[in-house]
Protein backbone atom coordinates (compact mmCIF):
# COMPACT_ATOMS: atom_id res chain seq x y z
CA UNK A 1 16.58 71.14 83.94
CA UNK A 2 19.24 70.85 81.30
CA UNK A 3 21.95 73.40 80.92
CA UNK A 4 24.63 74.45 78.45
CA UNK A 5 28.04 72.69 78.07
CA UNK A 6 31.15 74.47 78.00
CA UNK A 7 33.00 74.66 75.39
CA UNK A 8 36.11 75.97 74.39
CA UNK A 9 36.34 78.31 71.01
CA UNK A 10 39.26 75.67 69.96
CA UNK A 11 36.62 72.93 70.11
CA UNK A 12 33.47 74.92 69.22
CA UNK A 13 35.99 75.66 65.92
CA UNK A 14 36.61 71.66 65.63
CA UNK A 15 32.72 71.15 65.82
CA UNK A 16 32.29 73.85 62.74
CA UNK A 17 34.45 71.76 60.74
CA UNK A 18 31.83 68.80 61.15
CA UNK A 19 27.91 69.38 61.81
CA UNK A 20 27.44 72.21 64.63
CA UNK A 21 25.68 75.75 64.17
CA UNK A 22 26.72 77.90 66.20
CA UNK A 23 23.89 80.68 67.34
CA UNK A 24 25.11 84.16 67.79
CA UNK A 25 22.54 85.78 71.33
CA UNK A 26 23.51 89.04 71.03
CA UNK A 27 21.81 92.36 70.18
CA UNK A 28 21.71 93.62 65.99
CA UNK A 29 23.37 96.30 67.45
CA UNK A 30 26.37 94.08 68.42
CA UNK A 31 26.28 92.08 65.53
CA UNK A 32 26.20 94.87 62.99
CA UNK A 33 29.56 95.68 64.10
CA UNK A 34 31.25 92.09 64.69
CA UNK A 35 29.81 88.61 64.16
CA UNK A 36 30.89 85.31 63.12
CA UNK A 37 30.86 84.02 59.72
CA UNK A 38 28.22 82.08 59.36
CA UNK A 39 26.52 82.39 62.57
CA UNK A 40 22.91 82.42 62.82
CA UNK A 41 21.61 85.42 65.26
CA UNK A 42 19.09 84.86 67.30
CA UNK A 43 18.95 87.92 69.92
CA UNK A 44 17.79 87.24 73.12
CA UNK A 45 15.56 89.75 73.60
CA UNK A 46 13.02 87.68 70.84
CA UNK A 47 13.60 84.92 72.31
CA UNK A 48 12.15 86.78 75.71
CA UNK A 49 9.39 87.85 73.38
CA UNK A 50 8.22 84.39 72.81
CA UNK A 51 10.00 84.66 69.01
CA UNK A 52 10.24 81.16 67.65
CA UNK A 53 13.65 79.79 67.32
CA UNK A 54 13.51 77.28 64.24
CA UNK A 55 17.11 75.75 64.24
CA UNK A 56 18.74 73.61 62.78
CA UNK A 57 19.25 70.20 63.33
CA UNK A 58 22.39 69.17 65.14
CA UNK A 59 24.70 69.98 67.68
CA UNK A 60 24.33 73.49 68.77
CA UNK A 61 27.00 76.23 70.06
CA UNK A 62 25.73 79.49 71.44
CA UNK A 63 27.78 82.67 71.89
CA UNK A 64 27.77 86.20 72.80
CA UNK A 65 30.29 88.29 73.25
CA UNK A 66 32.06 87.29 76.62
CA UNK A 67 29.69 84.24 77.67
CA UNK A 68 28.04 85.57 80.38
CA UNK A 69 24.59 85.92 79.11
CA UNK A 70 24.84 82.79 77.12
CA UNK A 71 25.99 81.29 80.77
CA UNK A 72 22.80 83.17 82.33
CA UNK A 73 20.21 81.97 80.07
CA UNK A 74 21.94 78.55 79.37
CA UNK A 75 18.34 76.99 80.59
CA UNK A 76 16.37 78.35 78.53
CA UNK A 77 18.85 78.18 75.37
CA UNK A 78 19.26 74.40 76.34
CA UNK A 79 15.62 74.38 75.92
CA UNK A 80 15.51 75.02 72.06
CA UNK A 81 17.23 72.12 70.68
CA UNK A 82 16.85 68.09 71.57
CA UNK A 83 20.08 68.01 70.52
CA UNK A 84 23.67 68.39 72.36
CA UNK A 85 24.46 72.39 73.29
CA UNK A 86 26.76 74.13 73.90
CA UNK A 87 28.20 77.40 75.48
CA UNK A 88 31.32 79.11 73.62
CA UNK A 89 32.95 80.35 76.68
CA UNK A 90 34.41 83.58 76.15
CA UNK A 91 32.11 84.62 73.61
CA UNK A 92 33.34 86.25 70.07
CA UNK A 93 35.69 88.33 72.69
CA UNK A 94 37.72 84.69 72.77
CA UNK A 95 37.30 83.87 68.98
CA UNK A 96 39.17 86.79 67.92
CA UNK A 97 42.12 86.22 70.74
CA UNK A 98 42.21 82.91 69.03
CA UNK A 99 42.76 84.55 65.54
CA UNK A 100 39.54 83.10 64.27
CA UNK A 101 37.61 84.80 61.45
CA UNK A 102 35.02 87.56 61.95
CA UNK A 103 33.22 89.96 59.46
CA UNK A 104 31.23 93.30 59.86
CA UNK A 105 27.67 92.40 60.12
């Protein structure tokens, strides 16, 4: 079974600058409030629902808003891409400590 990576939000940032998407788990009712520029949402509950995840190609960074449930489901998120993935540990709750953009949904 393959699991998530950690990764820091310094290097998640770093793999922005090059090739990486970087999935957003949470809720619409999270993201409404707060997401990440650019981020592609992909709630877990459709995921649970058997909702298709068409990604991208390339390496992949999923967050939600501390990294638990990204940590929780890392499995099954692993699952979705062939390519390298990752977990953003500390979620958006991190990003922002780091000063890092974020925009009303």
């Amino acid at each position: 079974m393959r699991l998530l990576k950690d990764i820091s939000v310094n290097e998640a940032h770093a793999l922005l600058d090059e090739t990486a998407i970087l999935v957003d788990v949470r809720e619409p009712n999270e993201t409404a409030s707060e997401r990440i520029p650019g981020a592609i949402e992909l709630p877990l509950s459709v995921l649970a629902r058997g909702g298709p995840a068409n990604l991208p190609d390339g390496p992949t960074i999923f967050l939600c808003a501390s990294g638990a449930r990204t940590t929780r489901n890392s499995a099954a998120l692993a699952a979705l891409t062939d390519n390298d993935a990752y977990c953003m540990t500390g979620g958006i709750m991190a990003w922002k400590r780091a000063g890092y953009p974020t925009q009303r949904g």
